[in-house]
N, C-alpha and C. Protein backbone atom coordinates (compact mmCIF):
# COMPACT_ATOMS: atom_id res chain seq x y z
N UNK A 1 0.52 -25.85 -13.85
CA UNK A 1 1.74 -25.07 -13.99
C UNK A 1 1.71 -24.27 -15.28
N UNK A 2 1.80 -22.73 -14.98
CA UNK A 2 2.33 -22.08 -16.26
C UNK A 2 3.51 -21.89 -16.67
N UNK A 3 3.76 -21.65 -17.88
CA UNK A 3 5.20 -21.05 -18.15
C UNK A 3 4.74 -19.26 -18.25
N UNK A 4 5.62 -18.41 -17.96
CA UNK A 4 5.26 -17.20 -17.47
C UNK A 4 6.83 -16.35 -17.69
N UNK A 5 6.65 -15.48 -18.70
CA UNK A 5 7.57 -14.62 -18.95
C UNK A 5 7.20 -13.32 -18.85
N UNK A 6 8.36 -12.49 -17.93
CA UNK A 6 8.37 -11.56 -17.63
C UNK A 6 9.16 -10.84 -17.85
N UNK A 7 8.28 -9.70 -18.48
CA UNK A 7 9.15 -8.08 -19.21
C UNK A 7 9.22 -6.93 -18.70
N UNK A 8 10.18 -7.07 -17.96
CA UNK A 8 10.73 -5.70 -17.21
C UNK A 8 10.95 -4.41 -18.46
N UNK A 9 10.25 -3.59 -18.65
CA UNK A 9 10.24 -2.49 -19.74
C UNK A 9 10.66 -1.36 -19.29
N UNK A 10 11.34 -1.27 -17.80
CA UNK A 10 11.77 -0.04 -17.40
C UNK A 10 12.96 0.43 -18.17
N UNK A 11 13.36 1.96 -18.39
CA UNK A 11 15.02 1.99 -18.93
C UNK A 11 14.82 3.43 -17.70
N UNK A 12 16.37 3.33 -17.38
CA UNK A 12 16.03 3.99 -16.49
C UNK A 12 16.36 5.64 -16.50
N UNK A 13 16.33 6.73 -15.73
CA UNK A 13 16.76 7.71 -15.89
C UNK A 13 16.98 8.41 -14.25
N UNK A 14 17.79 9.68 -14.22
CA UNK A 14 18.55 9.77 -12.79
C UNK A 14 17.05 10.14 -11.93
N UNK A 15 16.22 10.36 -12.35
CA UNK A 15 15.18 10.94 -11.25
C UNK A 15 14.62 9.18 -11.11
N UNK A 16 14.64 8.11 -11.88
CA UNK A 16 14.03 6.85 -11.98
C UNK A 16 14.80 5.90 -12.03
N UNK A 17 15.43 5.29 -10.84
CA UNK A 17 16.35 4.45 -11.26
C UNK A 17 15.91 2.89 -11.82
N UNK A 18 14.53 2.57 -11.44
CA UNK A 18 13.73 1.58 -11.68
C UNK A 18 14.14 0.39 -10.37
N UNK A 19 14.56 0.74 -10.06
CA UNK A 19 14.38 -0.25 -8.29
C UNK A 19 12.89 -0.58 -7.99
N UNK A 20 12.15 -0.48 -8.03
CA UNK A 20 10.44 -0.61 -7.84
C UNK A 20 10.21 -1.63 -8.63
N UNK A 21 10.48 -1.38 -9.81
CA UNK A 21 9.82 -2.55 -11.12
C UNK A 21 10.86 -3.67 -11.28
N UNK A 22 11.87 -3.43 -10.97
CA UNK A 22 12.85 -4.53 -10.74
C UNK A 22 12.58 -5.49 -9.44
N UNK A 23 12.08 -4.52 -7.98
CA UNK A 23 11.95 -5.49 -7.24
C UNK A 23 10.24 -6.23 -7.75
N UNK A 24 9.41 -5.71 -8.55
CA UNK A 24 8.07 -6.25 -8.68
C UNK A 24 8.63 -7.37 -9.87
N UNK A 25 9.62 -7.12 -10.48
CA UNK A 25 10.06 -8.10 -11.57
C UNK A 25 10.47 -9.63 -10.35
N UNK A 26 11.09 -8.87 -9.63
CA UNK A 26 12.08 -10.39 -8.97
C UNK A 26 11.23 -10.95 -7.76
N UNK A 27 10.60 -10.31 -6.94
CA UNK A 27 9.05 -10.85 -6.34
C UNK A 27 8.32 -11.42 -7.03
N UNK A 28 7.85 -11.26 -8.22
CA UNK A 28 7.45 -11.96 -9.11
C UNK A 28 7.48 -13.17 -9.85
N UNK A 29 8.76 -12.93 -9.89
CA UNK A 29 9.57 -14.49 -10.52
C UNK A 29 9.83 -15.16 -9.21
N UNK A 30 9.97 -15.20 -8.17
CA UNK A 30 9.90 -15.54 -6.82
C UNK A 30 8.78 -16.28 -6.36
N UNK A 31 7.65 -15.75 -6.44
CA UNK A 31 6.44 -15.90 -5.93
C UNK A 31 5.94 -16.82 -6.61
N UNK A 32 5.80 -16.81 -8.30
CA UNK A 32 5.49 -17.99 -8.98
C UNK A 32 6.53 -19.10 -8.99
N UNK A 33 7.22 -19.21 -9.16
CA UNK A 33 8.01 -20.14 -8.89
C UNK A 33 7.99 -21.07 -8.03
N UNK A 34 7.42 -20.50 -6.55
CA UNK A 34 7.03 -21.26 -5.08
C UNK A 34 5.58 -21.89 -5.47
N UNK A 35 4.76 -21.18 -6.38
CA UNK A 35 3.95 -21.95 -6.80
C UNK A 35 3.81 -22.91 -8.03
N UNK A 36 4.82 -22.91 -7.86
CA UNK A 36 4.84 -24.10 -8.66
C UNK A 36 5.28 -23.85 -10.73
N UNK A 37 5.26 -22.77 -10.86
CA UNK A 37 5.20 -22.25 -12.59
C UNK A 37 6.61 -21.70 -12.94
N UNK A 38 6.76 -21.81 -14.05
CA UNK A 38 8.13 -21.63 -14.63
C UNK A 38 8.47 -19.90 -15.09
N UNK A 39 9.21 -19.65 -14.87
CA UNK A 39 9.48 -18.05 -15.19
C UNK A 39 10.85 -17.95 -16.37
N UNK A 40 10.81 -16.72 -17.20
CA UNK A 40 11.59 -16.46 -17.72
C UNK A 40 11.85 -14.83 -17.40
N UNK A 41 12.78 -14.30 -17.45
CA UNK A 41 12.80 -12.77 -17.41
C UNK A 41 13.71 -12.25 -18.69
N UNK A 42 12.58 -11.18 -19.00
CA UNK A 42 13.66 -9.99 -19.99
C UNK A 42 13.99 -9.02 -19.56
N UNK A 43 14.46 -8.20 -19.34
CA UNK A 43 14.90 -6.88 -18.85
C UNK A 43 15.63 -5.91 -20.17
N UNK A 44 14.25 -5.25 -21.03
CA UNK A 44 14.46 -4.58 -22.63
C UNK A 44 15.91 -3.71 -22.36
N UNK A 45 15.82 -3.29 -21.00
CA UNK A 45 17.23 -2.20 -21.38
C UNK A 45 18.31 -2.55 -21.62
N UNK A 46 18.66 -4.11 -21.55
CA UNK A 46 19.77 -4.71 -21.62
C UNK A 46 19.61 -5.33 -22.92
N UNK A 47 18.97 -5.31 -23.68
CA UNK A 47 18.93 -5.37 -25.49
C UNK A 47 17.81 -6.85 -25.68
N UNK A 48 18.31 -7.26 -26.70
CA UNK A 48 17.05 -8.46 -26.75
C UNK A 48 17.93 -9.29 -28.57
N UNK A 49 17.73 -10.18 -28.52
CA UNK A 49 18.29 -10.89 -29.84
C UNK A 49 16.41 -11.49 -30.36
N UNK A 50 16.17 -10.79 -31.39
CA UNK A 50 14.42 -11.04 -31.83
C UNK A 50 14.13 -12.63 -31.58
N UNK A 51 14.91 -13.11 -32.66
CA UNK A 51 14.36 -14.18 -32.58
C UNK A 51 14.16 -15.13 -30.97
N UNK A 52 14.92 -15.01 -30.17
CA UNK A 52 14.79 -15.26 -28.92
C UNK A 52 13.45 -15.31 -28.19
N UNK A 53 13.55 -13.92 -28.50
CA UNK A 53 12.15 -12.81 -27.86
C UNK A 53 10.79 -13.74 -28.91
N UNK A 54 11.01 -14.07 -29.82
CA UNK A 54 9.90 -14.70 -30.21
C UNK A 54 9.71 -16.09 -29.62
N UNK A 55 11.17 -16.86 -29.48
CA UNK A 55 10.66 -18.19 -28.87
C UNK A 55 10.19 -17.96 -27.45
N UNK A 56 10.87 -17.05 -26.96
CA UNK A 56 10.17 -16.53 -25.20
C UNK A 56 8.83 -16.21 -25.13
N UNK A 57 7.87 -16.01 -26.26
CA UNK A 57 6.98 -15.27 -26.89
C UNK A 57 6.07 -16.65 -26.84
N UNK A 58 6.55 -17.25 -27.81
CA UNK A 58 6.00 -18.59 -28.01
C UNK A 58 6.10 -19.64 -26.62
N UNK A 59 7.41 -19.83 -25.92
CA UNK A 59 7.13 -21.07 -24.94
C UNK A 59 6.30 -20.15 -23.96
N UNK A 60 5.88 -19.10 -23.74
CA UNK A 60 5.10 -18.96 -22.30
C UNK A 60 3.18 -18.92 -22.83
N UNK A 61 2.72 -19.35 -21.60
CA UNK A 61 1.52 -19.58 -21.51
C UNK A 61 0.91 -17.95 -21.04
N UNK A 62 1.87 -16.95 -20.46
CA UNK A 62 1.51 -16.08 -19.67
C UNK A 62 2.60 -14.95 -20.13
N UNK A 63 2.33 -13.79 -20.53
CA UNK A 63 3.30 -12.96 -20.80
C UNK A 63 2.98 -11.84 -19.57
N UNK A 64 3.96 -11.41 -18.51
CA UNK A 64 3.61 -10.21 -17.41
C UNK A 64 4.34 -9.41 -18.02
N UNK A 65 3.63 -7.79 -17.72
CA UNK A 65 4.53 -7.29 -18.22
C UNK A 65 4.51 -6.04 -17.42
N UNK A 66 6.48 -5.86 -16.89
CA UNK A 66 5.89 -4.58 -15.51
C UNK A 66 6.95 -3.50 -16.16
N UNK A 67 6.02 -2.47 -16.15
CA UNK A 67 6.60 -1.38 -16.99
C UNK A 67 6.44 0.05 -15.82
N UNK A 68 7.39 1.11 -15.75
CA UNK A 68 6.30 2.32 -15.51
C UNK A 68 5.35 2.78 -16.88
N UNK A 69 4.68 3.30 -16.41
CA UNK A 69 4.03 4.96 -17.17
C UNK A 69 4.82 5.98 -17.03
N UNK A 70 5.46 6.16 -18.62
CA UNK A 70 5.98 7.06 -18.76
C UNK A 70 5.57 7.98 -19.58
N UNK A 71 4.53 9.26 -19.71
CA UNK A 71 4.03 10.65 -21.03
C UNK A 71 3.11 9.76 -21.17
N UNK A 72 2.23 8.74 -20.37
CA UNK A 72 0.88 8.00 -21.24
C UNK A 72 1.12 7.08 -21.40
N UNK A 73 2.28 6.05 -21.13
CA UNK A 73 2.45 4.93 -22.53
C UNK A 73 3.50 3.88 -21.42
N UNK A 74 4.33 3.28 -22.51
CA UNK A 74 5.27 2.43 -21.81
C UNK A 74 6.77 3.61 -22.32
N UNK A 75 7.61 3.06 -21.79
CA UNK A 75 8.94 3.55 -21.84
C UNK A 75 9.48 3.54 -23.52
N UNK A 76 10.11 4.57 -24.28
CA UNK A 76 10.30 4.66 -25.65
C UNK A 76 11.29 3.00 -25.59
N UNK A 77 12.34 2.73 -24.86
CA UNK A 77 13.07 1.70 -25.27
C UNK A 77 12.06 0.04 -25.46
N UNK A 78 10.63 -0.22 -24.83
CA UNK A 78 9.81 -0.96 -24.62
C UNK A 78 9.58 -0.75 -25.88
N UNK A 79 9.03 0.72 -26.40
CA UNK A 79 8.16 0.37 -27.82
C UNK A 79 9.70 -0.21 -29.27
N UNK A 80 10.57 0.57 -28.35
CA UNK A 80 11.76 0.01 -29.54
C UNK A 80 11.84 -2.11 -30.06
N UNK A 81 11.36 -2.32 -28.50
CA UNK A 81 11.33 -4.06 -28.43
C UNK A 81 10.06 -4.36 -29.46
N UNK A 82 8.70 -3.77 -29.35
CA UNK A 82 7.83 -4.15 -29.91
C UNK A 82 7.76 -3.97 -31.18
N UNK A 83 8.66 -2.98 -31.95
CA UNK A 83 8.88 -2.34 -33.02
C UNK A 83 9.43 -3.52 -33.85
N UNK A 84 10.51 -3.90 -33.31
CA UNK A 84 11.48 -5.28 -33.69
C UNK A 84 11.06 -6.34 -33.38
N UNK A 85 10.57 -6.96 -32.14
CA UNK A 85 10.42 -8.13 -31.74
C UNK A 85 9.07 -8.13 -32.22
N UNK A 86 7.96 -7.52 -32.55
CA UNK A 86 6.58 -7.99 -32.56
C UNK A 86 6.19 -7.80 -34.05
N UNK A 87 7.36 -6.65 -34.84
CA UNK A 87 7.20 -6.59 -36.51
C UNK A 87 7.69 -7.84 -36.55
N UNK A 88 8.73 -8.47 -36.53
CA UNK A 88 9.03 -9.77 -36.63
C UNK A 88 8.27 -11.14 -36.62
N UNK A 89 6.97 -11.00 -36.02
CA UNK A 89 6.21 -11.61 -35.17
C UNK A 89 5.19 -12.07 -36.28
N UNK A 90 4.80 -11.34 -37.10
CA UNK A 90 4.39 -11.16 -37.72
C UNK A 90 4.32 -12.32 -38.99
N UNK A 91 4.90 -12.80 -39.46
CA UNK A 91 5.02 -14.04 -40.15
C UNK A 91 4.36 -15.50 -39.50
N UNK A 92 3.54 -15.64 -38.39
CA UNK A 92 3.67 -16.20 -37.85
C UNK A 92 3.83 -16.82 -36.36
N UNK A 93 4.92 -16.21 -35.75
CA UNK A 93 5.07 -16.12 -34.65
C UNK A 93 4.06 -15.94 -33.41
N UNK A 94 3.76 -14.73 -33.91
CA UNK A 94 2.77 -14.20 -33.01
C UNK A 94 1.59 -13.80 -33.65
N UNK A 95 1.86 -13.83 -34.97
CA UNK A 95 0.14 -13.25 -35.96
C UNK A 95 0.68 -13.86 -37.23
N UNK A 96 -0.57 -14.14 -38.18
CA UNK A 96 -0.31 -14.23 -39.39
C UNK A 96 -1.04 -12.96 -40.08
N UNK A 97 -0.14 -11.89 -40.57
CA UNK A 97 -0.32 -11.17 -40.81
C UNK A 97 -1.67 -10.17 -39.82
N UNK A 98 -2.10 -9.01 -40.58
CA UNK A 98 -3.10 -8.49 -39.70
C UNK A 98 -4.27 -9.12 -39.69
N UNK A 99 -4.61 -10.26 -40.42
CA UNK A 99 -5.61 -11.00 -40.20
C UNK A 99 -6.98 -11.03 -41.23
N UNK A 100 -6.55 -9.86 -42.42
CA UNK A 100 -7.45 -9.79 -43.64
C UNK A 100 -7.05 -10.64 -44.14
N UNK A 101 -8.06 -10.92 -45.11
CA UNK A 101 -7.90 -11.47 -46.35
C UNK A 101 -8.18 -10.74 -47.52
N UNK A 102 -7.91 -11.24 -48.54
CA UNK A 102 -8.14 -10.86 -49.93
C UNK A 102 -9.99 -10.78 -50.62
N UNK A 103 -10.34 -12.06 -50.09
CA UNK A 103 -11.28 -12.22 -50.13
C UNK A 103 -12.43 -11.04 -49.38
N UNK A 104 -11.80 -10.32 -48.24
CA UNK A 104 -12.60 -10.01 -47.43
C UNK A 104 -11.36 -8.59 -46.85
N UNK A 105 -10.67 -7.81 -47.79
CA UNK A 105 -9.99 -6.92 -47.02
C UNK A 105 -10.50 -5.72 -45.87
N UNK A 106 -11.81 -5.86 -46.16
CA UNK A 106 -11.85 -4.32 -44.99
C UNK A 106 -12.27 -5.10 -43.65
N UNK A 107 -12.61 -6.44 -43.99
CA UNK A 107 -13.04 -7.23 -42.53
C UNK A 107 -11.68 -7.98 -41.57
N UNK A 108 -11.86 -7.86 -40.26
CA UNK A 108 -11.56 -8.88 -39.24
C UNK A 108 -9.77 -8.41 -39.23
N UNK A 109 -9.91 -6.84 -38.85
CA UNK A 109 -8.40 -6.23 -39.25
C UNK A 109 -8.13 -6.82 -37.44
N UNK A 110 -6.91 -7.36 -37.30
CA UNK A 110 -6.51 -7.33 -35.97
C UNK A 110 -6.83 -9.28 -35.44
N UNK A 111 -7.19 -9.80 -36.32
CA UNK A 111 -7.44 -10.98 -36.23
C UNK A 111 -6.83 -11.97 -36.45
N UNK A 112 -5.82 -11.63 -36.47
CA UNK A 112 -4.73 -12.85 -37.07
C UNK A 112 -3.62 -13.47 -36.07
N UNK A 113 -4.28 -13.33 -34.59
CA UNK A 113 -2.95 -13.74 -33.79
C UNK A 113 -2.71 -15.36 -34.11
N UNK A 114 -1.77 -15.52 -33.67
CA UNK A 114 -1.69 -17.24 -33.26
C UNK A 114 -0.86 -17.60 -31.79
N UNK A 115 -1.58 -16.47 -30.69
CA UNK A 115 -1.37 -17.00 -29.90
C UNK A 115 -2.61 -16.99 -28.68
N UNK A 116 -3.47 -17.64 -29.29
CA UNK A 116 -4.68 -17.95 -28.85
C UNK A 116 -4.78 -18.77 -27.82
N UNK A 117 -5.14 -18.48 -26.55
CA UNK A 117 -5.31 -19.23 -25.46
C UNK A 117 -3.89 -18.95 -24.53
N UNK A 118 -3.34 -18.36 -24.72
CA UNK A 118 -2.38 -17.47 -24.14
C UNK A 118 -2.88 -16.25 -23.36
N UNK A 119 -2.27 -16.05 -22.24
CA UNK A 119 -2.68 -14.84 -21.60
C UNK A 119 -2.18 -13.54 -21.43
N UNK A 120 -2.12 -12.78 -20.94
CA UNK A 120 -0.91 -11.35 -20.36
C UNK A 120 -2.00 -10.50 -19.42
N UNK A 121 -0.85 -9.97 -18.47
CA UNK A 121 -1.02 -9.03 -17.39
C UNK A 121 0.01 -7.71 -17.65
N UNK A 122 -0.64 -6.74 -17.35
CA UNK A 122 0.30 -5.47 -17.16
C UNK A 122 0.10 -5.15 -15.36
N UNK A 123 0.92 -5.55 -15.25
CA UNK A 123 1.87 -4.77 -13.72
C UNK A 123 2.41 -3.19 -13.87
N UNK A 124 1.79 -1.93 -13.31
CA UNK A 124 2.10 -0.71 -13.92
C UNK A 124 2.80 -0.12 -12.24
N UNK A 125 4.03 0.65 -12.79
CA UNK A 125 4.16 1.86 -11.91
C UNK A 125 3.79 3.46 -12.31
N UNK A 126 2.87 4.35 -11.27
CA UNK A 126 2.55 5.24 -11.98
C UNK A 126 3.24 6.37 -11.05
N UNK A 127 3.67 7.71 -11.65
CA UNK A 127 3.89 8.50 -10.49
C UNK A 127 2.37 9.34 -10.01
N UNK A 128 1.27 9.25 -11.28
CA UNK A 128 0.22 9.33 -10.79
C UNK A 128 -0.74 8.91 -9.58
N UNK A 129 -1.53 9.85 -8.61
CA UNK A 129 -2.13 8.91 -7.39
C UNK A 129 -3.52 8.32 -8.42
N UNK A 130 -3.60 7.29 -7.14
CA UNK A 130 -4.57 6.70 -7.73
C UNK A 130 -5.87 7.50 -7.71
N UNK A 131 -6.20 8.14 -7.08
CA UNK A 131 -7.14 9.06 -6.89
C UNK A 131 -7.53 9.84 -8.41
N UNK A 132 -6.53 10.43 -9.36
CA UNK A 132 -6.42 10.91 -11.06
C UNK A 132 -7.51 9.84 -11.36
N UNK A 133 -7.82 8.62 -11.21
CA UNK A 133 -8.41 8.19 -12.26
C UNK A 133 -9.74 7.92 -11.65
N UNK A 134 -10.24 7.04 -12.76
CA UNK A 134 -12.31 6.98 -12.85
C UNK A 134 -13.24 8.03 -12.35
N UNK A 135 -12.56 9.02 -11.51
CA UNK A 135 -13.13 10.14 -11.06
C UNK A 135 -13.43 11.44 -12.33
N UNK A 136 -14.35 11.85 -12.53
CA UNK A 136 -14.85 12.37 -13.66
C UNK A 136 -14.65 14.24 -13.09
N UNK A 137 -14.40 14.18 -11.73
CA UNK A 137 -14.30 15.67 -11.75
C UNK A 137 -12.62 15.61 -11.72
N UNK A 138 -11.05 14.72 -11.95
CA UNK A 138 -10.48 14.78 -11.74
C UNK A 138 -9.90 15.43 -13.39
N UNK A 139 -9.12 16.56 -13.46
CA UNK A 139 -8.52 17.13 -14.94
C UNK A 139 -8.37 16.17 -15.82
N UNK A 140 -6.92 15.61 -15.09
CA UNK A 140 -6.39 14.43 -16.71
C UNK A 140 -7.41 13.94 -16.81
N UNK A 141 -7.65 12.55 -16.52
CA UNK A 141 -8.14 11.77 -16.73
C UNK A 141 -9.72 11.53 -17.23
N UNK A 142 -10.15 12.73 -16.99
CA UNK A 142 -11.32 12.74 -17.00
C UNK A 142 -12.87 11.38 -16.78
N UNK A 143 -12.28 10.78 -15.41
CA UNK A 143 -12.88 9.77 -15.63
C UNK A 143 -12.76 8.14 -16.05
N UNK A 144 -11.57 8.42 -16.67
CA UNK A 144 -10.63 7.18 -17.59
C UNK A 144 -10.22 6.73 -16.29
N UNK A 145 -9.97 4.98 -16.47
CA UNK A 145 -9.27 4.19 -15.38
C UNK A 145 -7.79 3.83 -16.64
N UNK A 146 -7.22 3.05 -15.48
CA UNK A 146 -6.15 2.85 -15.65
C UNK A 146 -6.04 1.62 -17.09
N UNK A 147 -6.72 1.36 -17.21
CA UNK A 147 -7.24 -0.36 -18.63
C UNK A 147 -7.27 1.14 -19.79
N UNK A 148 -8.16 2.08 -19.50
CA UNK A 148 -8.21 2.88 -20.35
C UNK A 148 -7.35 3.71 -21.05
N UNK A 149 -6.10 3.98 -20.18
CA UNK A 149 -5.01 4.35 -20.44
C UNK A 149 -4.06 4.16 -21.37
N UNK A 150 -4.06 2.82 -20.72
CA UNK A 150 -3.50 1.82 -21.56
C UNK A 150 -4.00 0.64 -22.64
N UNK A 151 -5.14 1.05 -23.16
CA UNK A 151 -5.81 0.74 -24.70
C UNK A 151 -5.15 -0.01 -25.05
N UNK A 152 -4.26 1.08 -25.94
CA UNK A 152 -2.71 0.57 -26.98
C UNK A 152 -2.22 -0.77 -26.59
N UNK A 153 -1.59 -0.72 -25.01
CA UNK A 153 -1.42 -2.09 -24.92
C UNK A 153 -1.92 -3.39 -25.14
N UNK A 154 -3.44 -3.00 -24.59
CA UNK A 154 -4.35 -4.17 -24.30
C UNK A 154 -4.47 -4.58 -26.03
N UNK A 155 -4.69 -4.01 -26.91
CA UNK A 155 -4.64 -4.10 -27.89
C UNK A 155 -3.38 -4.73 -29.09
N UNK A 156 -2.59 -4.47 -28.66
CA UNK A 156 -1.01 -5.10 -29.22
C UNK A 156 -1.42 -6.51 -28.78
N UNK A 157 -1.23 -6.82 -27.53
CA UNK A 157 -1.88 -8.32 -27.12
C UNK A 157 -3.11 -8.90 -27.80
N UNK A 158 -4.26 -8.48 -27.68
CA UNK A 158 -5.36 -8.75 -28.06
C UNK A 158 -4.64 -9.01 -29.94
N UNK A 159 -4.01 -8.20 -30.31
CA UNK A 159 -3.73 -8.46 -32.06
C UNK A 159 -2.87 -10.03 -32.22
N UNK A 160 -2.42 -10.71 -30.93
CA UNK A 160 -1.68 -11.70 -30.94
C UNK A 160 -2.43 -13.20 -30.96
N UNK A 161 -4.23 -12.54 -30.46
CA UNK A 161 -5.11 -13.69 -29.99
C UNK A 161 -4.99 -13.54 -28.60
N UNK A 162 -4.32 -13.04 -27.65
CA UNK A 162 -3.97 -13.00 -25.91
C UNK A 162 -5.29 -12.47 -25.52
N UNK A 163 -5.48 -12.75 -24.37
CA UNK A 163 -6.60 -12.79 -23.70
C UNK A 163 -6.15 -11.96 -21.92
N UNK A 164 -6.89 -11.05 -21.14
CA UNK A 164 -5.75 -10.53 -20.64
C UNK A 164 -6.53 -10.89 -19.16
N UNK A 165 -5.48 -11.23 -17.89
CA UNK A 165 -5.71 -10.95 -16.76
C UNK A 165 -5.80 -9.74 -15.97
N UNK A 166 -6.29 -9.65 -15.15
CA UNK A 166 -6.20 -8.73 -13.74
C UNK A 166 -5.35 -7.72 -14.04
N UNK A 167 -5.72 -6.29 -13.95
CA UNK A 167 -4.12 -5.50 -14.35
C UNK A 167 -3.60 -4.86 -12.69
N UNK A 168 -2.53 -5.25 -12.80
CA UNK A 168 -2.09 -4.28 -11.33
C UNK A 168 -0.83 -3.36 -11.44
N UNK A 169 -1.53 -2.29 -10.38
CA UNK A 169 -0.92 -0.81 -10.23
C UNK A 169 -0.38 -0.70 -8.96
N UNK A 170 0.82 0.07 -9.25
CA UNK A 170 1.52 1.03 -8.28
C UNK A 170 1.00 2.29 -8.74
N UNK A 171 0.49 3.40 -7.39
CA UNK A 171 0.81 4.79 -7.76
C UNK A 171 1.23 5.68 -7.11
N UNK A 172 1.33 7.23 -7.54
CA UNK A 172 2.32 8.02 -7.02
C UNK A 172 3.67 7.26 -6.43
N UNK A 173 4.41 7.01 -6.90
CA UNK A 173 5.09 6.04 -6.77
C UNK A 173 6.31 7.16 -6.20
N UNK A 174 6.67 8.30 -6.46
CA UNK A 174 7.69 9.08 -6.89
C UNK A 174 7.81 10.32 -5.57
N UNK A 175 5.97 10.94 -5.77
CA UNK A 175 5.68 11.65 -4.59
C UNK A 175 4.71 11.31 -3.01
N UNK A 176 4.84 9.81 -3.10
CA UNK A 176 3.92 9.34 -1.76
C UNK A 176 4.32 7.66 -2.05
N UNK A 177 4.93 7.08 -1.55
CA UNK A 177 5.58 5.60 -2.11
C UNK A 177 4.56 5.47 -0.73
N UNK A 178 4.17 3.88 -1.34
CA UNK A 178 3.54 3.22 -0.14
C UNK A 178 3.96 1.40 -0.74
N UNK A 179 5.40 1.41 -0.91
CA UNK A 179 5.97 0.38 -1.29
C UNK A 179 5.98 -0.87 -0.55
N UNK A 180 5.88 -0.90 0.84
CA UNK A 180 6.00 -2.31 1.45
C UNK A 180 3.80 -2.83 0.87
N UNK A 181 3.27 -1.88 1.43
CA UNK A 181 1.88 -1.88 1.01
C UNK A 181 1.90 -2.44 -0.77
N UNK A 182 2.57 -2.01 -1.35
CA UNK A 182 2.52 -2.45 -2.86
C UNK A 182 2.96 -4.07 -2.76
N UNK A 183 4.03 -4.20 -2.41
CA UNK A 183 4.43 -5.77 -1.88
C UNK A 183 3.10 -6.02 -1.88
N UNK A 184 2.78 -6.01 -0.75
CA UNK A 184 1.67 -6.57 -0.47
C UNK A 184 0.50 -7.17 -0.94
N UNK A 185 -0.06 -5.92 -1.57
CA UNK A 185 -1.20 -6.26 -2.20
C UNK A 185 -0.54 -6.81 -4.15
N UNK A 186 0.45 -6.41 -4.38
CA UNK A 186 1.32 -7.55 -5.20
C UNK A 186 0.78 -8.34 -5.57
N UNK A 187 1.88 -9.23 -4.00
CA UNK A 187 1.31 -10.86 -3.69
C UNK A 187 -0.02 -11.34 -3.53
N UNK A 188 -0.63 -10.78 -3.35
CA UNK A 188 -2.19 -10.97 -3.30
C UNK A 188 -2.44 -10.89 -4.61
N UNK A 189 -1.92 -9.81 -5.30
CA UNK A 189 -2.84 -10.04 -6.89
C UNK A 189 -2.18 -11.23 -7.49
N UNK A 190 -1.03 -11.30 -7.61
CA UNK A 190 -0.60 -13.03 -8.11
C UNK A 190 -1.05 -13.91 -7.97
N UNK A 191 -1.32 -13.77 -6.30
CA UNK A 191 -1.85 -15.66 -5.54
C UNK A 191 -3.20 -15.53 -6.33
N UNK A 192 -4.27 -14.34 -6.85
CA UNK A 192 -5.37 -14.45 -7.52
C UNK A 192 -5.10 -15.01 -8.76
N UNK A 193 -4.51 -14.50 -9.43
CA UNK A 193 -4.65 -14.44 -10.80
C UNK A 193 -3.71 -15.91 -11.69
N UNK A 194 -2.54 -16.00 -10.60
CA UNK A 194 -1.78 -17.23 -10.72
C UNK A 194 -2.04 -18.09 -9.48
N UNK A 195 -2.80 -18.75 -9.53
CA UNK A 195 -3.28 -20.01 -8.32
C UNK A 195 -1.79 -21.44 -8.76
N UNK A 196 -1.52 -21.54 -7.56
CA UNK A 196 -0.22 -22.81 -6.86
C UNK A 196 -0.75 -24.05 -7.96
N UNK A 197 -0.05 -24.30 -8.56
CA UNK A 197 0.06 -25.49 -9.38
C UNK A 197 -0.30 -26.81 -8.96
């Protein structure tokens, strides 16, 4: 059994109401649950009290985190959480400091998590098709997959000691929904990545 907290990072706007990542939030907490693991949910648009967010931080074994892609990135109100909840984090919580020393300042920058042996997943909605990526004759992307995209993230985690699972995507989400199909293959990426207790 894991403990498994989940961060809904959508905020929403009138072309996006976030119905998609809300139902992948509550399928989610659904699905593990039947298998057996404990869930917590945040939902950033509805605010966050830090210190909370750090013990939520601390009791889970598994941090998910289902966001769209929004300009490249996660949603500005998401980075507002990480700004607060993960500077905070910092003492401790989640890192002791960036992980230099005195002894040794230009070495082992990014090394200081303390939450080692801990995991995280990013669950993404994109309005991008999936087709934009790893394809090298495609404009944006030039080739870049979706892990690549999202660096920054993998990296914020990785600065905690986290270690990361399976990442799963929705795409074109906006101009070609293939939403019961997303269900779908969803639940399939969970039952992989989170096996029944």
């Amino acid at each position: 059994m894991s403990n498994i907290l989940i961060i809904n990072a959508h905020h929403p706007y009138p072309f996006a109401e976030g119905r998609l990542n809300a139902s992948l939030v509550q399928r989610a907490s659904e699905q593990l649950q039947a298998n057996g693991h404990q869930t917590r949910i945040v939902e950033v648009d509805k605010g966050w009290d830090v210190e909370q967010e750090l013990a939520h931080h601390q009791w889970a074994d598994v941090i998910l985190l289902q966001t769209p892609v929004n300009w490249m990135g996660v949603p500005w109100v998401f980075k507002k959480y990480m700004d607060e909840v993960y500077t905070a984090g910092m003492g401790g919580a989640l890192c002791n400091g960036d992980g230099r020393t005195e002894a040794a300042p230009k070495a082992n920058y990014g090394a200081g998590g303390t939450l080692n042996g801990k995991r995280y997943m990013l669950s993404l909605t994109f309005n991008a098709p999936e087709e934009a990526f790893d394809d090298p004759q495609e404009y944006l992307f030039q080739g870049k997959g979706v892990d690549d995209l999202l660096f920054p993230m993998h990296m914020n985690f990785r600065f905690f000691g986290m270690t990361p699972l399976d990442t799963f995507a929705c795409f074109d989400v906006m101009k070609n929904a293939q939403v019961e199909n997303d269900f779908v293959r969803f639940q399939q990426h969970l039952d992989t990545q989170f096996p029944a207790a």
